[in-house]
Protein backbone atom coordinates (compact mmCIF):
# COMPACT_ATOMS: atom_id res chain seq x y z
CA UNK A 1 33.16 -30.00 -0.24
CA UNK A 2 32.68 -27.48 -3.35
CA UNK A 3 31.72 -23.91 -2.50
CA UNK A 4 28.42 -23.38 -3.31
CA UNK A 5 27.56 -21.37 -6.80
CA UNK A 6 27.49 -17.60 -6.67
CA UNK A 7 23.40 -16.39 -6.36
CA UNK A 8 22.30 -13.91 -8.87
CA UNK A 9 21.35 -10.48 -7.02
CA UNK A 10 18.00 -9.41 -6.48
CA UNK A 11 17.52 -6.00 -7.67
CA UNK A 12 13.66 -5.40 -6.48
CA UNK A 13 12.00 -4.01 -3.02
CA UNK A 14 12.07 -7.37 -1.46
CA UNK A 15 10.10 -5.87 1.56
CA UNK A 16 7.78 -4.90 -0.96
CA UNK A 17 7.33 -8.63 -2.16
CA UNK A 18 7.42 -10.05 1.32
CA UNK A 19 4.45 -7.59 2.38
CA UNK A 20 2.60 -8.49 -0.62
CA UNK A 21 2.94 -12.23 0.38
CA UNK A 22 1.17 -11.75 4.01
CA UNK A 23 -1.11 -9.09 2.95
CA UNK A 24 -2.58 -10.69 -0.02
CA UNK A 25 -2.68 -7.73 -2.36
CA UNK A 26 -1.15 -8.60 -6.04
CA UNK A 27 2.00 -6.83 -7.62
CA UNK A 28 3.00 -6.12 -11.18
CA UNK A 29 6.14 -7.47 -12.43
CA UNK A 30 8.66 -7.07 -15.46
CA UNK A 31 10.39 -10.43 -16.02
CA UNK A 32 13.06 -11.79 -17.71
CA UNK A 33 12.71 -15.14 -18.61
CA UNK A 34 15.35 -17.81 -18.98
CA UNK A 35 15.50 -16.96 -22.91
CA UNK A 36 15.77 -12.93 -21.61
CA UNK A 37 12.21 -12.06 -22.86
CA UNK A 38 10.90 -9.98 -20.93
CA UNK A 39 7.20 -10.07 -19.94
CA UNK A 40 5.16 -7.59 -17.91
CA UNK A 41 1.90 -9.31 -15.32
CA UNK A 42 0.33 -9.01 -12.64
CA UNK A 43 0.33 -12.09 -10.40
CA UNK A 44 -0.89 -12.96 -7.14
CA UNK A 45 2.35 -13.64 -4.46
CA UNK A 46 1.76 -16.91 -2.16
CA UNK A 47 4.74 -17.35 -0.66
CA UNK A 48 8.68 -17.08 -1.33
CA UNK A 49 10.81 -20.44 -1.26
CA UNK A 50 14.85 -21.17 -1.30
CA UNK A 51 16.15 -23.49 -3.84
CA UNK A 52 19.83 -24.43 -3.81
CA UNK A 53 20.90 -21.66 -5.64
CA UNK A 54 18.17 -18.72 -5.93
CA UNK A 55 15.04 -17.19 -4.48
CA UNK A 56 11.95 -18.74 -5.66
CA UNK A 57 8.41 -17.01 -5.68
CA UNK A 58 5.01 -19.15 -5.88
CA UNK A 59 2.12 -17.54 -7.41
CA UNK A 60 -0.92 -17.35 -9.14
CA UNK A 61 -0.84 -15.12 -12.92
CA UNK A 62 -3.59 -13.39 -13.49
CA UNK A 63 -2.86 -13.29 -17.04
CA UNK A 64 -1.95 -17.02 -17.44
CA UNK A 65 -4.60 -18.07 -14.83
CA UNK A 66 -2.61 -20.27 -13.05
CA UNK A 67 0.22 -20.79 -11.16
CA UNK A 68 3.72 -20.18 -11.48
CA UNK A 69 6.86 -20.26 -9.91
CA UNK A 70 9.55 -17.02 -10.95
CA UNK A 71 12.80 -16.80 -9.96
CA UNK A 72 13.48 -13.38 -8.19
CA UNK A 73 16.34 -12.05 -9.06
CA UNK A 74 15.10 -12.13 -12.62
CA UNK A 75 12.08 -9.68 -11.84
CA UNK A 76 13.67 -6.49 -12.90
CA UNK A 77 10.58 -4.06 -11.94
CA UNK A 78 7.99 -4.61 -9.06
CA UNK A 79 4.94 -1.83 -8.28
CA UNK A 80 1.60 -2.48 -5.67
CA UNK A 81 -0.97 -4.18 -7.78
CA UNK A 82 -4.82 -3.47 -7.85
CA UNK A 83 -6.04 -6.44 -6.06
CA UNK A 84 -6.48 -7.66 -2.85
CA UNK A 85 -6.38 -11.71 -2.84
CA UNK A 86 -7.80 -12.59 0.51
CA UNK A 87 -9.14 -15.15 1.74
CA UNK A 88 -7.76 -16.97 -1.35
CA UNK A 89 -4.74 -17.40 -0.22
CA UNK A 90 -4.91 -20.47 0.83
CA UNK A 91 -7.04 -22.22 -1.25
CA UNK A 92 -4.27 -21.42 -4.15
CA UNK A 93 -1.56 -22.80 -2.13
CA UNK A 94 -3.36 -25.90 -1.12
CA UNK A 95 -3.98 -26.51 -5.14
CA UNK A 96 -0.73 -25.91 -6.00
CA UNK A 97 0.86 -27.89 -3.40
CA UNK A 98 -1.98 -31.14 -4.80
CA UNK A 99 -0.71 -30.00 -8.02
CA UNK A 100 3.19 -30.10 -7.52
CA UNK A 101 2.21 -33.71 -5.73
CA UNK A 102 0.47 -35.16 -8.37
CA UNK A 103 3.29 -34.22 -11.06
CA UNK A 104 6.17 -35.51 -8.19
CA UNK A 105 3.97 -38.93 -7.79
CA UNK A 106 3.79 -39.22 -11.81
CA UNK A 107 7.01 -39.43 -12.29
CA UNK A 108 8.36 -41.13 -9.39
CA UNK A 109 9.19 -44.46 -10.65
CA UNK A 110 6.80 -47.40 -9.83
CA UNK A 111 8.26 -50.68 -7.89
């Protein structure tokens, strides 16, 4: 069995994140895209998920107005936002778990 790829570090307050997460209050972010732009938001944090090889965050962008997925270790600056999100919580998740659903059933291939 191959070892596993190397995961990028995360370089943020991670606790910071996490608490932002459970009590529904937004953050600001700089990011660094996959092309190394780097864009500044402030996004709503649903919930952090592991992919094979990084750190995944769900969310809703307030400036985009809709969700998005970042990796972490490619948000290079994190600071306590000015909103508080609940209870939308989890009507966000629940539309963007239909939405992920609906793309996944679109392009599953049909018998």
């Amino acid at each position: 069995m191959a070892s596993p790829e190397p995961r990028a570090a995360i370089t943020i307050d991670l606790a910071l994140l996490r608490e932002a997460c459970w009590d529904e209050f937004s953050v600001r972010i700089a990011y660094r895209d996959a092309n190394e732009r780097m864009t500044e938001r402030e996004i709503l944090p649903l919930g952090l998920s592991y992919s094979p090889r990084t750190l995944m965050l769900v969310a809703w962008c307030l400036l985009r107005e809709a969700h998005r997925t970042f990796e972490v270790p490619r948000i290079v600056a994190i600071e306590r936002g000015g909103h508080s999100f609940r209870p939308r919580r989890v009507r966000l998740l629940r539309d963007y778990v239909a939405l992920r659903t609906a793309e996944w059933k679109a392009k599953a291939p049909t018998a």
